[in-house]
Protein backbone atom coordinates (compact mmCIF):
# COMPACT_ATOMS: atom_id res chain seq x y z
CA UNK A 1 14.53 -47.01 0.37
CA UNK A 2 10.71 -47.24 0.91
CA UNK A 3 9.08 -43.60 2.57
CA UNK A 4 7.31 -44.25 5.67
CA UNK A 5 3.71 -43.45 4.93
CA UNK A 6 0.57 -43.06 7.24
CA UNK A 7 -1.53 -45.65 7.19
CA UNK A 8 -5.03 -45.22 5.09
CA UNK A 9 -8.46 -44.58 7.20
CA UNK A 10 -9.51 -48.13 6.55
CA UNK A 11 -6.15 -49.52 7.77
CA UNK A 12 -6.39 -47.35 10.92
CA UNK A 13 -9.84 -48.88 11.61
CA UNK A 14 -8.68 -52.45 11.05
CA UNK A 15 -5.58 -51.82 13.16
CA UNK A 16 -7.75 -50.62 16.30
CA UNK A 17 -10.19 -53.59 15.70
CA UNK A 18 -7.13 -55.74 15.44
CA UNK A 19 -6.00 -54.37 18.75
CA UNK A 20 -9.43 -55.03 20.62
CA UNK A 21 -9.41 -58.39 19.39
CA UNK A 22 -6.03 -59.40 20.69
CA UNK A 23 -6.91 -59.81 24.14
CA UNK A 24 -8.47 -63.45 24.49
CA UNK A 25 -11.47 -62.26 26.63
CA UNK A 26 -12.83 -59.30 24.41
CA UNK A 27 -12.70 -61.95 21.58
CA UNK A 28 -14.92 -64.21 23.70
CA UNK A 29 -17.33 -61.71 25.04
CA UNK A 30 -17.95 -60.76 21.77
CA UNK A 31 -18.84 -64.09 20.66
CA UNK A 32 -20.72 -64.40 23.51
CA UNK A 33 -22.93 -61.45 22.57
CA UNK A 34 -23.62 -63.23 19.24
CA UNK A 35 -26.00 -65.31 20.91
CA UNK A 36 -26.88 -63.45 24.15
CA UNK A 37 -29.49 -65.20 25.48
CA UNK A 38 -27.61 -68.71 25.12
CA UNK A 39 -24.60 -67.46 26.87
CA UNK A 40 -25.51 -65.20 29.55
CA UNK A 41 -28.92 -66.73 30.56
CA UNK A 42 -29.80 -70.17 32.22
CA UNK A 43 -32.16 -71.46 35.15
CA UNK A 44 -29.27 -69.94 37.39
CA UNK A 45 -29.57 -66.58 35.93
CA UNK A 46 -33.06 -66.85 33.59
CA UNK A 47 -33.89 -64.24 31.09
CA UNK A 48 -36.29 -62.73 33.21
CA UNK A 49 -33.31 -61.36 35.35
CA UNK A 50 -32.51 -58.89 33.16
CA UNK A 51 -33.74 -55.69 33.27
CA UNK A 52 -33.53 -54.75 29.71
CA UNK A 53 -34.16 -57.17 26.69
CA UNK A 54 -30.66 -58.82 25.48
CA UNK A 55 -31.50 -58.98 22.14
CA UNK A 56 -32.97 -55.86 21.68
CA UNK A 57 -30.95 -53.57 24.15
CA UNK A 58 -27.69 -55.77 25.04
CA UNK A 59 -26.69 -57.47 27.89
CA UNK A 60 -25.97 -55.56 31.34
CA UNK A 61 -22.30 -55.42 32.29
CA UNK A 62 -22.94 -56.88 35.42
CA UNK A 63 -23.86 -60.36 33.21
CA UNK A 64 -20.52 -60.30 31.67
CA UNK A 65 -18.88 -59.52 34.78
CA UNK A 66 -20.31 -62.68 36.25
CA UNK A 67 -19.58 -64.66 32.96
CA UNK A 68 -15.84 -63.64 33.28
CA UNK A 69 -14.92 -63.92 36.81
CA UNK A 70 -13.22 -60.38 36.32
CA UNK A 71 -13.21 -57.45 38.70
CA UNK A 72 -16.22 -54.83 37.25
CA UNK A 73 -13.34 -52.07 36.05
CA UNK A 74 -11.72 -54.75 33.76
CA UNK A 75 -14.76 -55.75 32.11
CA UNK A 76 -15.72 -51.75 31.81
CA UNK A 77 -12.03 -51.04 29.88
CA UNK A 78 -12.64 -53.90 28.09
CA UNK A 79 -15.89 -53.31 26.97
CA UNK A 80 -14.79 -49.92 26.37
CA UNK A 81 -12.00 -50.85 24.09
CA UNK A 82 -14.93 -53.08 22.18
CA UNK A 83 -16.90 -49.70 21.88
CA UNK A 84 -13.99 -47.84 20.48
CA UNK A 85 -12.96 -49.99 17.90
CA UNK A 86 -17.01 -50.35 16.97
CA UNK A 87 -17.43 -53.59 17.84
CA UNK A 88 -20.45 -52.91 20.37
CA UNK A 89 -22.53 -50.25 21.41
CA UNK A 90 -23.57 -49.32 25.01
CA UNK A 91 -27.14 -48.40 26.02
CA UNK A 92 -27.69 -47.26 29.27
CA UNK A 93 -30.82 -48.44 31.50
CA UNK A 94 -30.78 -46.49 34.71
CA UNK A 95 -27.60 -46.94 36.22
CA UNK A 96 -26.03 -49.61 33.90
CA UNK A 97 -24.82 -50.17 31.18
CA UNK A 98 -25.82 -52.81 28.53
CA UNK A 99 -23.43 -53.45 25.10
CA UNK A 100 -24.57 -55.11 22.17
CA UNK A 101 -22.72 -56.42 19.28
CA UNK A 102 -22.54 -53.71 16.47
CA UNK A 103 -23.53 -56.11 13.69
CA UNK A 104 -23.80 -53.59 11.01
CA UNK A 105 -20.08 -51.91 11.87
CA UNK A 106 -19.09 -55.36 11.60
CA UNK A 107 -20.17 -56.22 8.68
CA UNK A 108 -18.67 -53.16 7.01
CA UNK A 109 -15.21 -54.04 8.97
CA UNK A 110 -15.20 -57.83 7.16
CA UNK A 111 -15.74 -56.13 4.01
CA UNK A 112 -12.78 -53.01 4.47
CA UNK A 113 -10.12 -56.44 5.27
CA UNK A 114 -11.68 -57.88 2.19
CA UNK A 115 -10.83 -55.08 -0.01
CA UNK A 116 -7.79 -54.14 2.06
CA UNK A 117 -5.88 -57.56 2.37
C-alpha cells in the first residue's frame, strides 16, 4: 500500500501552471504575448494606439479583450490565473492594466519539469 504524500514545492508549481494552461485561450494569449507587437498590433489597431510600450510594459487588457472576442471579466480571471501561476506579470498605467509574459519564471518552470519529469 503506497502512503499518500504531499506533493513537493516544485510539483505544486508545475501543477498550478499545468492548470492555467489547460484552458485553450490562456495558452493562446500567452503565445500571443511572445510576440506582442505581431499579434495585437496592425494598421487597424497600430502600435501607436497603445498607451504603454508592449514590449517593454505589456500589452493593455483591453488589446486582448479585443483579440479574444471575450467579455472584459473573462479575460481579467484569465489573465489573473496567468499571473498566479507566474506566467505574466501586470503593470498598471493609469487605470489599466498591461501583462507581460514572465520570461524569466518561465524559463525556471521548463527547467523544474526537466528535473522533475
Amino acid at each position: 500500500m503506497t502512503a499518500h504524500t504531499e506533493p513537493e514545492p516544485d510539483v505544486e508549481q508545475l501543477l498550478d501552471v499545468f492548470k492555467a494552461l489547460a484552458n485553450p485561450v490562456r495558452l493562446q494569449v500567452l503565445r500571443w504575448l511572445r510576440e506582442p507587437v505581431r499579434h495585437f498590433f496592425n494598421e487597424q489597431s497600430p502600435v501607436e494606439r497603445a498607451i504603454a510600450d508592449p514590449i517593454e510594459v505589456g500589452v493593455c487588457v483591453t488589446h486582448i479583450q479585443e483579440k479574444t472576442g471575450l467579455a472584459q471579466s473573462t479575460v481579467s480571471a484569465y489573465m489573473a490565473e496567468l499571473q498566479r501561476a507566474g506566467l505574466v506579470r501586470a503593470t498598471r498605467v493609469g487605470k489599466w492594466t498591461h501583462y507581460k509574459r514572465d520570461e524569466a519564471r518561465i524559463a525556471e518552470l521548463v527547467a523544474t519539469l526537466g528535473h522533475t519529469l
